[in-house]
Protein backbone atom coordinates (compact mmCIF):
# COMPACT_ATOMS: atom_id res chain seq x y z
CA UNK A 1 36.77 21.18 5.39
CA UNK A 2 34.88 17.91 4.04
CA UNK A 3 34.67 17.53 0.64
CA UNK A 4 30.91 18.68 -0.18
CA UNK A 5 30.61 17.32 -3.34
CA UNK A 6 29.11 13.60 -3.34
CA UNK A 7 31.82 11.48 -4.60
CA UNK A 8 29.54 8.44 -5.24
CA UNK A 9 27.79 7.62 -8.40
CA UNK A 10 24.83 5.21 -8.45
CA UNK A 11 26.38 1.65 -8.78
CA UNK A 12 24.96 -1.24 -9.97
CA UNK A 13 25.93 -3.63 -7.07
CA UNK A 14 23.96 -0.65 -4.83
CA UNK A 15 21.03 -0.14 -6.93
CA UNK A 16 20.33 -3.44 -8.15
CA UNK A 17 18.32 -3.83 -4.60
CA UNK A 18 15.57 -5.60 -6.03
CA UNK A 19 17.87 -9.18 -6.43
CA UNK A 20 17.78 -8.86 -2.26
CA UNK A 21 14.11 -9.39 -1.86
CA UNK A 22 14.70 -12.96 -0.32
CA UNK A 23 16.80 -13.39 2.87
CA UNK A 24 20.57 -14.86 2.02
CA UNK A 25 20.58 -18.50 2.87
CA UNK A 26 22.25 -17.71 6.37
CA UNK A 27 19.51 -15.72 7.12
CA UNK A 28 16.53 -17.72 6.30
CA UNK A 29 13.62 -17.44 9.41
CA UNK A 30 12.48 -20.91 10.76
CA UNK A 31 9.12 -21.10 11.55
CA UNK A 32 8.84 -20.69 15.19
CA UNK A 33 6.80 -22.80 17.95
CA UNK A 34 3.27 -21.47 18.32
CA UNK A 35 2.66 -19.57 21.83
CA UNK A 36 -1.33 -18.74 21.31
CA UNK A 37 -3.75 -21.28 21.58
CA UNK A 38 -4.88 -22.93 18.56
CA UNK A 39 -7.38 -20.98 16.63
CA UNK A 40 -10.71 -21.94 15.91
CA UNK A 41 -10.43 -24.10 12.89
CA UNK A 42 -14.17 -22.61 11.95
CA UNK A 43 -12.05 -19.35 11.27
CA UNK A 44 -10.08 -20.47 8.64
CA UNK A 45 -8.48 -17.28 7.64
CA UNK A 46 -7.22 -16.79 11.48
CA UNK A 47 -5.76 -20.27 11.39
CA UNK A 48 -3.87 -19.90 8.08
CA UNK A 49 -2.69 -16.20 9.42
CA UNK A 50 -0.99 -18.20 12.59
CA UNK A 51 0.60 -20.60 10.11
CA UNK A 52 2.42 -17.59 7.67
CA UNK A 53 3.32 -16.20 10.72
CA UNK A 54 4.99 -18.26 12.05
CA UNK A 55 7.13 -18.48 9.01
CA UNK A 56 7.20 -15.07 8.17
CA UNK A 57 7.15 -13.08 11.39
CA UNK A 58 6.23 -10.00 12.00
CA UNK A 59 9.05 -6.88 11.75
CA UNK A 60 7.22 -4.07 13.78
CA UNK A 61 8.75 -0.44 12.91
CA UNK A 62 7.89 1.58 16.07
CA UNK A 63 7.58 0.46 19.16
CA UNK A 64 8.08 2.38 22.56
CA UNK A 65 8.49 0.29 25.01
CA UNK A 66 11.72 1.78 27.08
CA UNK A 67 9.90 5.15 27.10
CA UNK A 68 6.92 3.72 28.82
CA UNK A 69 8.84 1.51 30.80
CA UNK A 70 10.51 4.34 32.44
CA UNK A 71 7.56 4.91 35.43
CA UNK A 72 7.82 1.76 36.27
CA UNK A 73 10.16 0.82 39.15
CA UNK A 74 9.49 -2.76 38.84
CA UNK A 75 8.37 -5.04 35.70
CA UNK A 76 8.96 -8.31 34.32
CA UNK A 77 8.58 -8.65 30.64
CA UNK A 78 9.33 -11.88 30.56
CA UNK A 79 6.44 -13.49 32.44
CA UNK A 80 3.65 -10.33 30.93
CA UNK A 81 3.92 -7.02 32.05
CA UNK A 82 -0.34 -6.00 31.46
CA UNK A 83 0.95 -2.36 32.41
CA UNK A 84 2.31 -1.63 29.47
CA UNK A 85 0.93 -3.30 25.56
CA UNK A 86 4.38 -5.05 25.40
CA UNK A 87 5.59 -7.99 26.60
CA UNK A 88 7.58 -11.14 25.46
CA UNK A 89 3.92 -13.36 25.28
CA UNK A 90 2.41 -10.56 23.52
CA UNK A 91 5.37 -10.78 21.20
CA UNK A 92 5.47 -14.18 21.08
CA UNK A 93 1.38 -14.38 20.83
CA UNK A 94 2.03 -11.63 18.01
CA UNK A 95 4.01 -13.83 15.83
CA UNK A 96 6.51 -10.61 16.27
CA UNK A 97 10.21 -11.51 15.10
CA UNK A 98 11.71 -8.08 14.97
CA UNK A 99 11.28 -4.48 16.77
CA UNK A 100 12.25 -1.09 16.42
CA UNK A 101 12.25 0.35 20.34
CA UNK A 102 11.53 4.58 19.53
CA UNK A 103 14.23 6.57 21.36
CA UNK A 104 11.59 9.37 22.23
CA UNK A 105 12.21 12.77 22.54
CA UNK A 106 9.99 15.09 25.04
CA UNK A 107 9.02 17.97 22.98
CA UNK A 108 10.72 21.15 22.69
CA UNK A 109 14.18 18.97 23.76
CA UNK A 110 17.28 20.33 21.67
CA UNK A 111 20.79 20.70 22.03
CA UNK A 112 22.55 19.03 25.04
CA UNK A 113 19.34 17.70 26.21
CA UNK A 114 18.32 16.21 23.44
CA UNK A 115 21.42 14.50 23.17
CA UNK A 116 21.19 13.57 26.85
CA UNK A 117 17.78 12.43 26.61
CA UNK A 118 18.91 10.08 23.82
CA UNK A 119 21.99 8.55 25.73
CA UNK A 120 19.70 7.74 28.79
CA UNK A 121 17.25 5.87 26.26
CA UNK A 122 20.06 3.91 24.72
CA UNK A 123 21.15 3.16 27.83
CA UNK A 124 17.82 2.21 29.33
CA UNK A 125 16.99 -0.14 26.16
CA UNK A 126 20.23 -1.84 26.82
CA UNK A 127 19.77 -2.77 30.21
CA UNK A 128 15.90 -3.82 29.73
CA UNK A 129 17.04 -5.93 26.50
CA UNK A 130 19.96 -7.59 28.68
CA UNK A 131 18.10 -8.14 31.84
CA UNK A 132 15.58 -10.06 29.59
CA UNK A 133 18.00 -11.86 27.51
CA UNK A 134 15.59 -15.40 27.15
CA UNK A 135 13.14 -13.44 25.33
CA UNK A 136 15.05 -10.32 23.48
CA UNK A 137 18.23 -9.28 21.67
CA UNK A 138 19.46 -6.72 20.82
CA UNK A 139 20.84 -6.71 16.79
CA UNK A 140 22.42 -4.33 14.11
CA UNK A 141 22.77 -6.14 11.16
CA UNK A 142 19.58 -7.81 9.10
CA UNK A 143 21.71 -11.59 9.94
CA UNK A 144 21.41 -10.91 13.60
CA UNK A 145 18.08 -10.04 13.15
CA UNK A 146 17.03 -13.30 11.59
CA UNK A 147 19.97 -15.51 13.58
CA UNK A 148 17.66 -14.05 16.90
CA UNK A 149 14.75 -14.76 15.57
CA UNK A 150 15.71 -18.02 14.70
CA UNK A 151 16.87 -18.96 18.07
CA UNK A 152 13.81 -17.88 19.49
CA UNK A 153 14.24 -14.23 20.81
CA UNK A 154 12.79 -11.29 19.48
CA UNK A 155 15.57 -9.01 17.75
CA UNK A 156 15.33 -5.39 18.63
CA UNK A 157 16.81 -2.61 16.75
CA UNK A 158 17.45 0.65 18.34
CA UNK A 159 15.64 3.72 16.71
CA UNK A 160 14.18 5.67 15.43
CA UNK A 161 15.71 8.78 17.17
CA UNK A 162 14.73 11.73 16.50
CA UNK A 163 17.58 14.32 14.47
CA UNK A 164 18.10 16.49 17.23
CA UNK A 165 19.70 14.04 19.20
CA UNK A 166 23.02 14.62 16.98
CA UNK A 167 23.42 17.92 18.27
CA UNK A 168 24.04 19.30 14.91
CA UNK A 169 27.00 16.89 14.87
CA UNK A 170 28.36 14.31 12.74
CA UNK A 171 30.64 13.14 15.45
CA UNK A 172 27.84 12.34 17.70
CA UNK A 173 26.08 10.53 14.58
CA UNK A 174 29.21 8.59 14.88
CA UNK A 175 29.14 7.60 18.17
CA UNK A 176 25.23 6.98 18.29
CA UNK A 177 25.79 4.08 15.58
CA UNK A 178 28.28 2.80 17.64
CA UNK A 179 25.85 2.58 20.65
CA UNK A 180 23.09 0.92 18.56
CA UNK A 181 21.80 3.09 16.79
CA UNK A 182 19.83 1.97 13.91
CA UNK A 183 17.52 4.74 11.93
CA UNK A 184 17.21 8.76 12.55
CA UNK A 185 14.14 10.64 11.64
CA UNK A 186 14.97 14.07 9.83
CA UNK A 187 12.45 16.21 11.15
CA UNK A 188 12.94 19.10 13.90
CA UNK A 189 15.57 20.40 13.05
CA UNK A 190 16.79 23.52 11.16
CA UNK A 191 18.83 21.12 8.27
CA UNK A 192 15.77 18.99 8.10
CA UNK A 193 13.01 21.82 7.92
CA UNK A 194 9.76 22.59 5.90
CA UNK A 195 12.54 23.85 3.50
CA UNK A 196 14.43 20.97 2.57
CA UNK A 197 17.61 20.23 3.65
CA UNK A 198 20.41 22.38 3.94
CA UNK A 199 24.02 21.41 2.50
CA UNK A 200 24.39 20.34 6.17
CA UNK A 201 21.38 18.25 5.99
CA UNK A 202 22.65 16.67 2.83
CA UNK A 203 26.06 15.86 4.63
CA UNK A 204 24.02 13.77 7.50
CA UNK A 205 21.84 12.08 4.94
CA UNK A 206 25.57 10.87 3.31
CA UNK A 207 27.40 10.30 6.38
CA UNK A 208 24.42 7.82 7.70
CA UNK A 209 24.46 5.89 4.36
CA UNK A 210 28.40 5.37 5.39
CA UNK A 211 27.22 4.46 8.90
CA UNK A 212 24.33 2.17 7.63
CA UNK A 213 21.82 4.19 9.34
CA UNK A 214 18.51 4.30 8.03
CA UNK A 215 16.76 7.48 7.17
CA UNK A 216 13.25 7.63 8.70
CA UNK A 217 10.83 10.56 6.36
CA UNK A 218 7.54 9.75 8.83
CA UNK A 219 6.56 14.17 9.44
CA UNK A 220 10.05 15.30 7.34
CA UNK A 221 8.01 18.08 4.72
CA UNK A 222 7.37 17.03 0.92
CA UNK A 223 10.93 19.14 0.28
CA UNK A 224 12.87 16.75 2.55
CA UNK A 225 11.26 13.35 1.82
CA UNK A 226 12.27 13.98 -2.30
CA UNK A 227 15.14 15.59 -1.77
CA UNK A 228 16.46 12.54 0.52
CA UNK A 229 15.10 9.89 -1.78
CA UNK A 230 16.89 11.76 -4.69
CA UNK A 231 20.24 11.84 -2.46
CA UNK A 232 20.51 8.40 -0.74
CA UNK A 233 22.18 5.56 -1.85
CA UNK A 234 20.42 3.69 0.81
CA UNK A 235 16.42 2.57 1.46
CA UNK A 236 14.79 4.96 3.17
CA UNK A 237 11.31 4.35 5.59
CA UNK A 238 8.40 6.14 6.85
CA UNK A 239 8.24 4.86 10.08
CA UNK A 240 4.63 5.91 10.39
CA UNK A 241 2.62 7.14 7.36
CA UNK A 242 -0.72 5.32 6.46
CA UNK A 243 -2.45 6.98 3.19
CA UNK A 244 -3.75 10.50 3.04
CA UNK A 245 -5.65 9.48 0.55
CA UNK A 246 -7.84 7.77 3.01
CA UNK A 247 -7.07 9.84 6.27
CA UNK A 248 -6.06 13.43 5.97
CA UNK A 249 -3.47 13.28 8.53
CA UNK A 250 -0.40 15.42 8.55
CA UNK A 251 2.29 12.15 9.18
CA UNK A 252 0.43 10.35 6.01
CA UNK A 253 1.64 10.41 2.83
CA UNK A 254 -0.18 11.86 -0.60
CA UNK A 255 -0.76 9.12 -3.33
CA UNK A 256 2.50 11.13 -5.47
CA UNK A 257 5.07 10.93 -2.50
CA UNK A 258 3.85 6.83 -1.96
CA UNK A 259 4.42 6.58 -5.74
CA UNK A 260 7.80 8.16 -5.37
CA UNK A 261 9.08 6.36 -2.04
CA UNK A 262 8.06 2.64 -4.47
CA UNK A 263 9.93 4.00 -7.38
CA UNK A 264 13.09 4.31 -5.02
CA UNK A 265 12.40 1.40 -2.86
CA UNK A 266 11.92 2.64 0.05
CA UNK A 267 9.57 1.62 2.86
CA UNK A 268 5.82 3.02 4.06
CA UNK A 269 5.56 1.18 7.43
CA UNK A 270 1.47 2.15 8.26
CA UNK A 271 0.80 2.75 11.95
CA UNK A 272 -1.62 0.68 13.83
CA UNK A 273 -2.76 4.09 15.21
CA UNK A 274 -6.69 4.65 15.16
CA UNK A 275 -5.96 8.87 14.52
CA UNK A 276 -3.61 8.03 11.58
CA UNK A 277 -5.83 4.74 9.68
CA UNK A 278 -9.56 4.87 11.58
CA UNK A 279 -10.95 2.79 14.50
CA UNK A 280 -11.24 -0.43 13.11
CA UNK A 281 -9.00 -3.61 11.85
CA UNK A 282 -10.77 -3.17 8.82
CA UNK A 283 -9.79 0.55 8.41
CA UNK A 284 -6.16 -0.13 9.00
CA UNK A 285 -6.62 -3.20 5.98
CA UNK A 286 -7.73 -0.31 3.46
CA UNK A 287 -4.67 1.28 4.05
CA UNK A 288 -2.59 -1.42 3.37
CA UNK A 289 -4.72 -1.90 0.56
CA UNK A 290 -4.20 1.38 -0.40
CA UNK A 291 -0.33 1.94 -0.20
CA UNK A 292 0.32 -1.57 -2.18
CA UNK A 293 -1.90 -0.72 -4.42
CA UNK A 294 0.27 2.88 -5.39
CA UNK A 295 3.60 1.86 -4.26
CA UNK A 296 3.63 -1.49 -4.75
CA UNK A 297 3.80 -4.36 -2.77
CA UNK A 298 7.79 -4.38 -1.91
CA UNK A 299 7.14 -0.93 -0.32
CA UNK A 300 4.42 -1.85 2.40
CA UNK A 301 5.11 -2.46 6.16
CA UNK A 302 4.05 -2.66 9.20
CA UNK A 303 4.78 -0.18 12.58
CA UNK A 304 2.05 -1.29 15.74
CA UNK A 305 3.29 1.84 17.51
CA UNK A 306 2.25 -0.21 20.99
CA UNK A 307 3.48 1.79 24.59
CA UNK A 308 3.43 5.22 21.99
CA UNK A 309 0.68 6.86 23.71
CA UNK A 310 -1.47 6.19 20.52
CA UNK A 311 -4.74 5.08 20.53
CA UNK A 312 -5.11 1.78 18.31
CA UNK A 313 -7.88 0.46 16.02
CA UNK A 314 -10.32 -1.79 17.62
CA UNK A 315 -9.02 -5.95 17.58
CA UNK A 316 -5.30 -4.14 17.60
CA UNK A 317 -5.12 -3.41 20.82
CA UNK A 318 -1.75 -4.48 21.92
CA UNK A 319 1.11 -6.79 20.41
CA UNK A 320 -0.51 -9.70 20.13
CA UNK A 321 -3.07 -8.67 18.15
CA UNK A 322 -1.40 -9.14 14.22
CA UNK A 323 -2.75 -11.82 12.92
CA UNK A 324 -5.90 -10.33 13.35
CA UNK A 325 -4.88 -8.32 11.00
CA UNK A 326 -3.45 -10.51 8.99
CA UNK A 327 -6.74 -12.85 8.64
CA UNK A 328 -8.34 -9.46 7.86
CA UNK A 329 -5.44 -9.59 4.53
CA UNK A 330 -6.67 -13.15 3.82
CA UNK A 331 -10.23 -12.33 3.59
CA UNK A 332 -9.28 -10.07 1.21
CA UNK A 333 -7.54 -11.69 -0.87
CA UNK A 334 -3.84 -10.97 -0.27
CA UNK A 335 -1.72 -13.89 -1.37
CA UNK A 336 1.11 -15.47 1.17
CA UNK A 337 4.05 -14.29 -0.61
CA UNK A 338 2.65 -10.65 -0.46
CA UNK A 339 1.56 -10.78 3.32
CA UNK A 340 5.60 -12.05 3.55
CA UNK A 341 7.07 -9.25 2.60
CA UNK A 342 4.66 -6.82 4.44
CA UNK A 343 5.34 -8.76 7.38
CA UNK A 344 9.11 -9.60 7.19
CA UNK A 345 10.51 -9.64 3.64
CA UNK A 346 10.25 -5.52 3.20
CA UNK A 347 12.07 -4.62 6.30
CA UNK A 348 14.69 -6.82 5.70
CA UNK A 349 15.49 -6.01 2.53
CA UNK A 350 15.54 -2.43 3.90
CA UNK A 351 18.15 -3.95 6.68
CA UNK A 352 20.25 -5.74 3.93
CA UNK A 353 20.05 -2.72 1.46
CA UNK A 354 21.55 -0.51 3.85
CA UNK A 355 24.09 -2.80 5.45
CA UNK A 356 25.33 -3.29 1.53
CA UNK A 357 25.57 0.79 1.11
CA UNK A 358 27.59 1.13 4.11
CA UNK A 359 29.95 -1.33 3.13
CA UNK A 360 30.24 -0.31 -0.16
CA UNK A 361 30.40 3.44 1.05
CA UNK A 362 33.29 2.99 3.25
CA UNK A 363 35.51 1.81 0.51
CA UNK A 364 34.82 5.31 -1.42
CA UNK A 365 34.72 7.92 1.55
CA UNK A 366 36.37 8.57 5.00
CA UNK A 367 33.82 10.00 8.15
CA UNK A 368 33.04 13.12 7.20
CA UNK A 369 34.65 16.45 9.52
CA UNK A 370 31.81 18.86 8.08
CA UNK A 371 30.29 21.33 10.79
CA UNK A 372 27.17 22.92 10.51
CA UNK A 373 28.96 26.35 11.05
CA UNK A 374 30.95 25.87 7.36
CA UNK A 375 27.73 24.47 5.77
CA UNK A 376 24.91 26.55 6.36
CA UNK A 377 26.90 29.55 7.63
């Protein structure tokens, strides 16, 4: 039996997070080759959004694309695909550097076919990534994310999945990183419940800060969100959670928990989803507002949650659409250096930040043998 006890203690090299806000010199992002027309130089802010984007590109937290590309017997991304809201011009028009491709579950999906389900998405992201190799990549590691980007291909990063896809299984954990996997989402589950976690639950959150695998809060309860940011070693993100404050959906967070996920440097990516922010560009630009305001401005990102089935704010209608947004920041007075790390800086510190756990973790703990059946028996 593992041991359950959680040999680690807080180390400085682990927390001291904060001195990896900028990217390590092999990982700096050139600016990249515009692909939209110019803008009209009578919009200035528009103009000088295209220009930090291009240095500064955009690291989108949800996107699910292999999901929607799964009706489809024939596409090609590379040229435009205007079937779906993804495509490589829309990235490219986008300013997008970096994506995380949702491994989707159909509702109600548990056991062997969730874990089924999840296998067939890896294995579908794979083969659309490779078949359009002059335009995406797929990457791990927060290098490889900016080496892609620098070389002109979008990186993609596979996940969020959702937990039941581990089958109540570390092992599978296991082998799910070694496909790709990048980030789980602890929600739907019984160790991940309205609860908290189980001892169980607390043995995942452990064995994917050996793993490097990012722990995605976006619908986990209040008990689970605080009792994972108390627990990891690791950043943790909320894939998709604008502000209650402002819109009283479920997935959004209260102004305490944003307060809480800043004090432990984690990540509020906020959706570009009209139910979750409102129906306007504007609307999603008081959230952001809002969320730097409580958590701070290291703790802000960005998730278009384009080929979801969501419904996005008007302007934001499909990947190209950001630095709409972003002019929307300028207008309002957001400096350059903060609309850099809510466009690239936060997520890769969240990349680098767990990349340095897992490394760090490996040298203090073996893969965990712990069943469900001796935990939470």
């Amino acid at each position: 039996m593992a041991d359950l006890q959680h040999d680690l203690r807080p180390i400085a090299a682990i927390d001291d997070l904060d001195d990896l806000a900028e990217p390590y010199p092999d990982e700096r992002v050139t600016a990249a080759p515009s692909y939209e027309p110019v803008p009209d130089p009578d919009d200035a802010p528009l103009t000088r959004a295209h220009a930090i984007l291009a240095a500064h590109p955009v690291a989108d937290g949800y996107n699910g694309l292999p999901w929607a590309l799964r009706r489809l017997s024939c596409y090609d991304l590379e040229l435009g695909e205007r079937t779906v809201e993804t495509d490589v011009p829309r990235l490219r028009g986008g300013h997008v550097g970096a994506l995380f491709w949702s491994l989707h579950l159909p509702e109600g999906f548990d056991g062997d076919r969730a874990v089924g389900a999840t296998l067939e998405q890896l294995d579908r992201a794979v083969n659309i990534a490779r078949t359009c190799d002059e335009g995406l990549r797929l990457t791990v590691t927060a290098g490889q994310v900016a080496d892609a980007r620098n070389r002109g291909r979008v990186a993609v990063l596979l996940g969020p999945a959702g937990a039941p896809a581990l089958g109540d299984s570390l092992g599978i954990l296991r082998q799910l990183h070694l496909l790709g996997l990048r980030a789980l989402t602890l929600t739907g589950v019984s160790w991940a419940s309205d609860a908290g976690l189980t001892r169980f639950g607390e043995e995942v959150v452990r064995e994917m800060n050996r793993l490097g695998v990012i722990a995605d809060l976006s619908g986990a309860s209040e008990q689970t969100l605080r009792r994972v940011l108390s627990l990891s070693r690791a950043p943790v993100l909320c894939g998709r959670s604008a502000a209650r404050a402002l819109r009283p959906h479920p997935v959004n967070l209260s102004d305490d928990l944003l307060a809480e996920l800043g004090a432990a440097k984690g990540l509020c990516l906020v959706p570009l989803s009209a139910e979750q922010t409102g129906p306007s560009v504007r609307d999603v630009a008081d959230h952001l507002d809002h969320v730097r305001a409580v958590a701070g401005a290291q703790c802000v990102g960005l998730s278009g949650t384009y080929d979801s089935g969501s419904a996005h704010p008007q302007e934001l209608v499909d990947a190209s659409c950001y630095p709409r947004l972003i002019a929307e920041l300028l207008r309002r007075g957001w400096e350059e250096s903060d609309v850099a790390l809510l466009t690239w800086g936060n997520m890769q510190r969240v990349l680098r930040g767990a990349d340095f756990t897992a490394r760090a973790v490996q040298q203090r703990r073996e893969p965990s043998t712990a069943t469900i059946s001796e935990l939470d028996a």
